[in-house]
C-alpha atoms as a PDB file:
ATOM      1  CA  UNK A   1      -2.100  16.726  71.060  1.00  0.00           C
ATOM      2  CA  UNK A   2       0.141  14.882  73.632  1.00  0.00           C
ATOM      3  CA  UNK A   3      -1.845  11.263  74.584  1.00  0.00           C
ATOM      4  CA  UNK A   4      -0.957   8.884  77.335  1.00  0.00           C
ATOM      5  CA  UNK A   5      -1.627   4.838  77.085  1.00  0.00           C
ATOM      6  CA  UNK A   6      -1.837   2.858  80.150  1.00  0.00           C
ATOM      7  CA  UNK A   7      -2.075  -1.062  80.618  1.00  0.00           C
ATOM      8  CA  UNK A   8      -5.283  -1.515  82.801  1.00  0.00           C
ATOM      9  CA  UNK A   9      -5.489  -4.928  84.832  1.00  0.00           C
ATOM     10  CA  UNK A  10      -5.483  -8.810  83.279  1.00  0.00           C
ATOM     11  CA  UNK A  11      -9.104  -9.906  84.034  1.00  0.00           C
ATOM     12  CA  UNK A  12      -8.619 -13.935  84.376  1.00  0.00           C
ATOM     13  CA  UNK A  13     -10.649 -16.612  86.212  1.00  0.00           C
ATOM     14  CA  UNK A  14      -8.508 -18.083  89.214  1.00  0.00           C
ATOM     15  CA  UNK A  15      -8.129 -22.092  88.772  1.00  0.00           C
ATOM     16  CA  UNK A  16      -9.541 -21.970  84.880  1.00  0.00           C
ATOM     17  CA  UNK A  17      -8.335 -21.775  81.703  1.00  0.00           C
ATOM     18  CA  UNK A  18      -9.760 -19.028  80.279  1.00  0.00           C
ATOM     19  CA  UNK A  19      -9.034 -16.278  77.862  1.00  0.00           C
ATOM     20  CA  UNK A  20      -6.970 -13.326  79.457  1.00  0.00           C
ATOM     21  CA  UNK A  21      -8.388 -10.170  77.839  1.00  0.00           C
ATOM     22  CA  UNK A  22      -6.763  -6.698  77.982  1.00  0.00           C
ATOM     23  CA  UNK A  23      -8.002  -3.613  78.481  1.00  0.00           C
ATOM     24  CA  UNK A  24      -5.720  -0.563  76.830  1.00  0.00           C
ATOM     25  CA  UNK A  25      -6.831   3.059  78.479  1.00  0.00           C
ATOM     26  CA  UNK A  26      -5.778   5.895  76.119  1.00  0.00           C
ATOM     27  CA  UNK A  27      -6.363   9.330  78.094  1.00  0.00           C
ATOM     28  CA  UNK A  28      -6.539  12.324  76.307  1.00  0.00           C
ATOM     29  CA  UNK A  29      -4.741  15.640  78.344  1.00  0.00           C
ATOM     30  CA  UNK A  30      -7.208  17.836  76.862  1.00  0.00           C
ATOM     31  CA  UNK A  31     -10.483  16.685  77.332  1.00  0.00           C
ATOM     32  CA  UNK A  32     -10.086  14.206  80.129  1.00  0.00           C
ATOM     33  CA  UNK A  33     -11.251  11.581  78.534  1.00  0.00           C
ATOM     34  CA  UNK A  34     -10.937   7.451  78.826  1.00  0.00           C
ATOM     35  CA  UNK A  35     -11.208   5.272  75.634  1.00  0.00           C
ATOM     36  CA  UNK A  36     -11.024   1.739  76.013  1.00  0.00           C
ATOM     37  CA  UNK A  37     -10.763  -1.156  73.733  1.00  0.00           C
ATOM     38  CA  UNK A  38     -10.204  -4.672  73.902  1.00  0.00           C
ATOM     39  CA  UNK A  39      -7.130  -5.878  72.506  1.00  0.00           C
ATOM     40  CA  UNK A  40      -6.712  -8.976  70.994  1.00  0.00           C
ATOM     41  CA  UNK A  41      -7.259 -12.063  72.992  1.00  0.00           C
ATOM     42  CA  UNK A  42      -4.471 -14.143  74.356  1.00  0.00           C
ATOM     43  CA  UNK A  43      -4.709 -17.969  73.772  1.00  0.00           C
ATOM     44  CA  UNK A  44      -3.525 -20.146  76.716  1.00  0.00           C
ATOM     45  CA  UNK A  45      -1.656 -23.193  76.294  1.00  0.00           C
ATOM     46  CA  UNK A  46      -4.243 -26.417  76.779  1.00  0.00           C
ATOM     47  CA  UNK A  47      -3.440 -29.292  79.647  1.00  0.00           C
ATOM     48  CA  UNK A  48      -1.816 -32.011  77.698  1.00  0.00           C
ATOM     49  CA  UNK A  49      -4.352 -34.724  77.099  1.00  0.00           C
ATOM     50  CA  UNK A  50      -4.361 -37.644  80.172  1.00  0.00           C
ATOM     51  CA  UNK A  51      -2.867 -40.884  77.852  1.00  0.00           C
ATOM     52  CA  UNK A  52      -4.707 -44.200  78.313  1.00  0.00           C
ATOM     53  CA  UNK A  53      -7.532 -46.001  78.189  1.00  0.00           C
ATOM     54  CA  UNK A  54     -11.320 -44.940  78.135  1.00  0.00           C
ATOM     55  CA  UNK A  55     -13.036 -47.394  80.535  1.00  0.00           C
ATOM     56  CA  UNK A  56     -15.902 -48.009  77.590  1.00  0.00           C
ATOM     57  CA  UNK A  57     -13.203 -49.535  75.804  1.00  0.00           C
ATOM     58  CA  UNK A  58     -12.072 -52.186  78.841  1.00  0.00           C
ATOM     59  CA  UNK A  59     -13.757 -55.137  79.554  1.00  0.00           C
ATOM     60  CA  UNK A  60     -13.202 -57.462  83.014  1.00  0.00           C
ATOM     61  CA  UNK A  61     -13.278 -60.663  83.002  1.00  0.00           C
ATOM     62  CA  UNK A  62     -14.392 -63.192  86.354  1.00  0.00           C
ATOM     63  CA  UNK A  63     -13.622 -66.838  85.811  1.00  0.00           C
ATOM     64  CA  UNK A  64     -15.015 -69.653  88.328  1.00  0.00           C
ATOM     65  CA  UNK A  65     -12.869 -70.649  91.313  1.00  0.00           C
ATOM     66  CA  UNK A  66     -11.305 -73.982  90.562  1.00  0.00           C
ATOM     67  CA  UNK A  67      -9.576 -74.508  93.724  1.00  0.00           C
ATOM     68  CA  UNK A  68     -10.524 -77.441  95.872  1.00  0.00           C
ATOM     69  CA  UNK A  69     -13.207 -76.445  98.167  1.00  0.00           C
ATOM     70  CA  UNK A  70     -12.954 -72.537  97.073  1.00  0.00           C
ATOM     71  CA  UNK A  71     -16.824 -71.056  97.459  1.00  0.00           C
ATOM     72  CA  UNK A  72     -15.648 -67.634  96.843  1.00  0.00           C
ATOM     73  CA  UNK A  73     -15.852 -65.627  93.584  1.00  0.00           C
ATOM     74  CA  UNK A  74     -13.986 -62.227  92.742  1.00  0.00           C
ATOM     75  CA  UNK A  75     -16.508 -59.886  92.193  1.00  0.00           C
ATOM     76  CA  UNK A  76     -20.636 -59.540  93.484  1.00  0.00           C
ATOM     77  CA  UNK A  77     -23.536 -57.949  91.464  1.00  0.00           C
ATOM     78  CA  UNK A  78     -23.121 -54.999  93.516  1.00  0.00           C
ATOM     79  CA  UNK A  79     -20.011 -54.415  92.302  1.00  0.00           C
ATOM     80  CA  UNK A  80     -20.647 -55.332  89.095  1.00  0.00           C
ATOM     81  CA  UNK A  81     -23.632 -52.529  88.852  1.00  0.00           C
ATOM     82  CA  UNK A  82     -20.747 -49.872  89.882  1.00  0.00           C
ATOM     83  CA  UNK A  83     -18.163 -50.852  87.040  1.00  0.00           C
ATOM     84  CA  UNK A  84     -21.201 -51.163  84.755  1.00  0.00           C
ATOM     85  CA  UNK A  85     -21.997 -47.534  84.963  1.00  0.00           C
ATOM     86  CA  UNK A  86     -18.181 -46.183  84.891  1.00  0.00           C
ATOM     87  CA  UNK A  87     -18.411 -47.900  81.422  1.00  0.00           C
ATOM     88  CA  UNK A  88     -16.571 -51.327  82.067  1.00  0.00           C
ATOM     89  CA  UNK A  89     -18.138 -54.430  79.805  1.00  0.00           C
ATOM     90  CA  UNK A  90     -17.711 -57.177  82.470  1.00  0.00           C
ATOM     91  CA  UNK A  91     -17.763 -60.822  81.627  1.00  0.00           C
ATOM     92  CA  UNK A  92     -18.836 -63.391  83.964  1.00  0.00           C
ATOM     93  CA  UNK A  93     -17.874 -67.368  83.576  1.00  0.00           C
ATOM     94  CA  UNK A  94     -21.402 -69.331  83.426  1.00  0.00           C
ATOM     95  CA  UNK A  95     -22.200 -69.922  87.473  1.00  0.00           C
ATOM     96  CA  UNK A  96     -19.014 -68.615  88.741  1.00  0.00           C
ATOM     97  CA  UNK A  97     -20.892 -67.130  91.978  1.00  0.00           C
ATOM     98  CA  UNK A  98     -23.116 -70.174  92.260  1.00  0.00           C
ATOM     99  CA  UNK A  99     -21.150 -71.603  95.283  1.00  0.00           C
ATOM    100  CA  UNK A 100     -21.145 -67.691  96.915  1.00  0.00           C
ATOM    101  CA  UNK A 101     -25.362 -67.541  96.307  1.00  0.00           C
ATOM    102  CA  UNK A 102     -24.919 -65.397  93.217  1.00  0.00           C
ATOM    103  CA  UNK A 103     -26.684 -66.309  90.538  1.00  0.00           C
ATOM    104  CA  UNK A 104     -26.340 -65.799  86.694  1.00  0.00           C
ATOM    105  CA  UNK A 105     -29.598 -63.654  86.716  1.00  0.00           C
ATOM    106  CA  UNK A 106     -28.456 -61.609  89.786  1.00  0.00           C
ATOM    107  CA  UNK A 107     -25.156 -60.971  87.568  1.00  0.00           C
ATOM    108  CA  UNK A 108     -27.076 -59.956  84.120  1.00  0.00           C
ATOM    109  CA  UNK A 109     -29.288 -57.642  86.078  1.00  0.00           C
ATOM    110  CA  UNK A 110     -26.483 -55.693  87.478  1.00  0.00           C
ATOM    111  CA  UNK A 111     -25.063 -55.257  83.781  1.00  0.00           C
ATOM    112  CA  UNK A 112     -22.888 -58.462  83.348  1.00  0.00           C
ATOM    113  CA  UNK A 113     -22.569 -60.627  80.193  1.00  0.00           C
ATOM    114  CA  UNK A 114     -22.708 -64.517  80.787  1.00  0.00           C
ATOM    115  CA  UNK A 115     -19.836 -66.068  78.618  1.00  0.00           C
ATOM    116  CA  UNK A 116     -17.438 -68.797  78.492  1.00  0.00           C
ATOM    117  CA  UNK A 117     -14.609 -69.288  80.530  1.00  0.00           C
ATOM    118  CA  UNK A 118     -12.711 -68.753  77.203  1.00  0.00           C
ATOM    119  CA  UNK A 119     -13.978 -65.448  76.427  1.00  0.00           C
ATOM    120  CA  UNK A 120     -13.631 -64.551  80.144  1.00  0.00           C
ATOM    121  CA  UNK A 121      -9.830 -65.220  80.273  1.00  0.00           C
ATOM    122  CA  UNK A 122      -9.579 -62.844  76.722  1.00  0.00           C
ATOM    123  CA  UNK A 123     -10.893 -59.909  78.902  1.00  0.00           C
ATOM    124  CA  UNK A 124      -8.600 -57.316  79.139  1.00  0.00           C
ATOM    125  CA  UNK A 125      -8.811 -57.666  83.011  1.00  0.00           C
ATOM    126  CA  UNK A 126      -9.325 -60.681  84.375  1.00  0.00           C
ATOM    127  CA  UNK A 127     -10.065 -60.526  88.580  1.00  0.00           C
ATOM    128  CA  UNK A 128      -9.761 -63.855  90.117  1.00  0.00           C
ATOM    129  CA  UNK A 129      -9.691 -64.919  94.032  1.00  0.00           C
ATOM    130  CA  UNK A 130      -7.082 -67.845  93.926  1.00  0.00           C
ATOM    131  CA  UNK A 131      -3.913 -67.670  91.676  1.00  0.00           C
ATOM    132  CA  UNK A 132      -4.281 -69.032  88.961  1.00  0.00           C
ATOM    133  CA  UNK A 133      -3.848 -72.884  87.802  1.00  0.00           C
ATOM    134  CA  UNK A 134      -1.081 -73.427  84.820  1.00  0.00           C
ATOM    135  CA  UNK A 135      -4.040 -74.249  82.641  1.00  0.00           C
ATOM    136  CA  UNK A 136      -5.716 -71.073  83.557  1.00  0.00           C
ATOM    137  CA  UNK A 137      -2.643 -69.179  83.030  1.00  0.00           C
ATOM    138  CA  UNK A 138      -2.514 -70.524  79.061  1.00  0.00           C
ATOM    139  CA  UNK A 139      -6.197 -69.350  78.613  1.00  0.00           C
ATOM    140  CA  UNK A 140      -4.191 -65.778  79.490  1.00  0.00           C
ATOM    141  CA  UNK A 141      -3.720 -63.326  76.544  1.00  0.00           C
ATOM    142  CA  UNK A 142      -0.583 -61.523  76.094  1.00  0.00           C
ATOM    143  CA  UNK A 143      -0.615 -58.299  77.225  1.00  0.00           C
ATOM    144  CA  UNK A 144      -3.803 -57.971  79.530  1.00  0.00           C
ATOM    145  CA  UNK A 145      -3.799 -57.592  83.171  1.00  0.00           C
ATOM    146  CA  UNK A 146      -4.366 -60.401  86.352  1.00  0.00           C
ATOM    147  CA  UNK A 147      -5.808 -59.223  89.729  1.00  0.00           C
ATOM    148  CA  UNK A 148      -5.550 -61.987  92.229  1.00  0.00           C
ATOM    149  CA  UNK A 149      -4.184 -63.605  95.230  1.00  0.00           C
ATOM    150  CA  UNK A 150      -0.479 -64.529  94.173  1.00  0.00           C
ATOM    151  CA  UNK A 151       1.800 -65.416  96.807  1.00  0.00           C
ATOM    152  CA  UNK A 152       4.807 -64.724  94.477  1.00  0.00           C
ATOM    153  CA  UNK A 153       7.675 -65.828  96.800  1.00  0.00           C
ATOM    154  CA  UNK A 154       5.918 -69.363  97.141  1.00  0.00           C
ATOM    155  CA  UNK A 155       4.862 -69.136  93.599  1.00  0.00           C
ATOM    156  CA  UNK A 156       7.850 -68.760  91.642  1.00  0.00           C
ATOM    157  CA  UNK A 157       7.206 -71.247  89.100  1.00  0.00           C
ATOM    158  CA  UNK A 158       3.771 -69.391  88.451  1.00  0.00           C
ATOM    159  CA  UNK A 159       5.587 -66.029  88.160  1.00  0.00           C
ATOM    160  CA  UNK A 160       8.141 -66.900  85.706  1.00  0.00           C
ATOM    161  CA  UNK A 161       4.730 -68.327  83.681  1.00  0.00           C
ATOM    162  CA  UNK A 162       2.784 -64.996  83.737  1.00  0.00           C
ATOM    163  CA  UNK A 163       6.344 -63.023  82.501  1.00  0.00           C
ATOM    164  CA  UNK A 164       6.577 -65.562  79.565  1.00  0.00           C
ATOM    165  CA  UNK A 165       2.513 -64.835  78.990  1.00  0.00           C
ATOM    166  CA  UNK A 166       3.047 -60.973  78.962  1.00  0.00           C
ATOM    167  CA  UNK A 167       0.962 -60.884  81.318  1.00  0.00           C
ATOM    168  CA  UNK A 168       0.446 -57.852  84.151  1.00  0.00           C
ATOM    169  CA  UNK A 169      -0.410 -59.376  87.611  1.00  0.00           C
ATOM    170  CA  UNK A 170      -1.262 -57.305  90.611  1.00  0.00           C
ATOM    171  CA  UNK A 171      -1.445 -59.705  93.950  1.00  0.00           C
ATOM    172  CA  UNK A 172      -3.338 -58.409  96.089  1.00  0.00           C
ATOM    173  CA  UNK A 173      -1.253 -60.234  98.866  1.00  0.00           C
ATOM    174  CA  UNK A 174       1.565 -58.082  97.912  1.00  0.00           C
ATOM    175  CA  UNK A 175      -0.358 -54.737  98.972  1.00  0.00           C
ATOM    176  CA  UNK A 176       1.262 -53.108 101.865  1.00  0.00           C
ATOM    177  CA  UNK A 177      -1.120 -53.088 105.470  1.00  0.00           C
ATOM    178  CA  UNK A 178      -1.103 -49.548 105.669  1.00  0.00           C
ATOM    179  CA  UNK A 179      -3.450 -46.297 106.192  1.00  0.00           C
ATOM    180  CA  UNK A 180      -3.626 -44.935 102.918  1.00  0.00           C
ATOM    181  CA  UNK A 181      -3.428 -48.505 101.168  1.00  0.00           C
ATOM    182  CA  UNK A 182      -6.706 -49.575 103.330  1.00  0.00           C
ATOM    183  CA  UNK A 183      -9.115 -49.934 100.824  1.00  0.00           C
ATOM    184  CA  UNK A 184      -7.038 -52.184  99.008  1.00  0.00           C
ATOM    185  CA  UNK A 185      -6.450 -54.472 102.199  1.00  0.00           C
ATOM    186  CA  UNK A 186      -8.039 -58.030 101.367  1.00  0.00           C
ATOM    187  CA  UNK A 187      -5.459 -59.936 103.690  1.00  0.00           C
ATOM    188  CA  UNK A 188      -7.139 -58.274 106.758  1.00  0.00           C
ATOM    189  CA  UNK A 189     -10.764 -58.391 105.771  1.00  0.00           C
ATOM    190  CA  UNK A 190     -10.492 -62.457 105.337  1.00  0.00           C
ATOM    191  CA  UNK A 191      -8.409 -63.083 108.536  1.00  0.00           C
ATOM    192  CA  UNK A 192     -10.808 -61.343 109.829  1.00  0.00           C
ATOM    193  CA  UNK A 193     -13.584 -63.799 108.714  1.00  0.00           C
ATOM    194  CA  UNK A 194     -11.115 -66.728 109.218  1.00  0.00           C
ATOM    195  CA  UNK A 195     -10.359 -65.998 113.046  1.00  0.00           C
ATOM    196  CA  UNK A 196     -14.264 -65.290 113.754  1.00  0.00           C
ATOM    197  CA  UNK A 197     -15.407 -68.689 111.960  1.00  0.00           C
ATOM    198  CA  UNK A 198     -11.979 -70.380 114.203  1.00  0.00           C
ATOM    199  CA  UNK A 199     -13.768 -69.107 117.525  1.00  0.00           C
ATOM    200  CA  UNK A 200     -17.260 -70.566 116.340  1.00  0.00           C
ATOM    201  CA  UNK A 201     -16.048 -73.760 115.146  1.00  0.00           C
ATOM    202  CA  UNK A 202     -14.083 -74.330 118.731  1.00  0.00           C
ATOM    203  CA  UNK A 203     -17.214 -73.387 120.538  1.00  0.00           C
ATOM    204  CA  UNK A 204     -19.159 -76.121 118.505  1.00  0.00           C
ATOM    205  CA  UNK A 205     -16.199 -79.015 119.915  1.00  0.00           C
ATOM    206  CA  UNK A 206     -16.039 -77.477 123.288  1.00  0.00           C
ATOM    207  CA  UNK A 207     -19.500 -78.880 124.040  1.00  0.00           C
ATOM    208  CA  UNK A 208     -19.666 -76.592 127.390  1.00  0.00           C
ATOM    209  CA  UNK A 209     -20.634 -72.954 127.753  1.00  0.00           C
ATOM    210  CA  UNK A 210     -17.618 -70.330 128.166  1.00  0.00           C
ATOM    211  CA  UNK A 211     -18.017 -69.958 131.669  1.00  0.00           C
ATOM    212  CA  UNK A 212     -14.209 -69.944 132.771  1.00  0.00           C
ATOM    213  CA  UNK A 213     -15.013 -73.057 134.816  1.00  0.00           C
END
């Protein structure tokens, strides 16, 4: 008895990785008819697994501002309630937001941990609004990472300290004023604030009412 085998179609789903399963026809000339079976399935090569860090294991770190004058801190309880649930252990410095209207409880209730400036500088991240003093920059560990304001080309002596720390700094200066780099604008968002509080403060010494006259 004369057979014929045919290769029927590769059932796979489109955009998964999923077993591709065959189906083998064998029709017989006499009788007419179709047999199938399912042949052995055909393993797929798995993604390569993404290298780095889980975000449970990261902690960020938010020292207090100890410019002259500097009210501002790096990072609000709202924000802090977002990282909190991606898995980030954040560390605030004891009253660090006190001079924005933040307090300590408003921090713990979004999922902070109060600690010492110490413990905040050992973070693995460590987000700061001014660059950072010399002293600050010897609290540093080797090897984590520094978010901040850095004005490198003015800062050159503070540059050549971070390299000898091993220390990764991002200034936030540095990021380009572009579409696509938007969200990451800070220059903007505070000349922003700075130009507006410029026009109110030379209202207040005008003493008369913007009337052209």
């Amino acid at each position: 008895m004369f057979r014929l085998q045919r290769a029927a179609a590769l059932f796979d789903c489109v955009g998964c990785q999923t077993q591709k399963v065959v189906l083998v026809a064998t029709r017989s000339i006499k009788n007419s008819s179709c047999l199938y079976q399912e042949a052995a399935p055909k393993k797929v090569a798995e993604a390569p697994a993404v290298r780095g860090i889980p975000y449970s294991k990261l902690s960020i770190g938010v020292p207090k501002e100890t410019f002259l004058n500097e009210r501002r801190v790096a990072i609000v309880p709202a924000t802090v309630q977002a990282l909190s649930k991606k898995g980030f252990t954040i560390n605030i410095e004891q009253n660090c937001g006190l001079e924005a209207k933040f307090l300590n409880q408003d921090y713990e209730a979004a999922g902070a941990k109060i600690k010492s400036v110490d413990d905040v500088f050992k973070s693995d991240i460590v987000l700061k609004v001014r660059a950072p003093s010399t002293a600050e920059v010897e609290k540093l560990v080797g090897g984590n990472t520094l978010i901040s304001f850095m004005f490198p080309a003015q800062n050159k002596d503070l540059v050549d300290q971070l390299v000898r720390k091993n220390v990764t700094a991002f200034g936030m200066d540095c990021v380009p004023r572009i579409s696509r780099a938007q969200v990451f604008d800070a220059l903007s968002s505070m000349a922003n604030i700075a130009g507006y509080k410029a026009v109110v403060l030379a209202a207040n010494h005008f003493g008369r009412f913007f009337t052209g006259l």
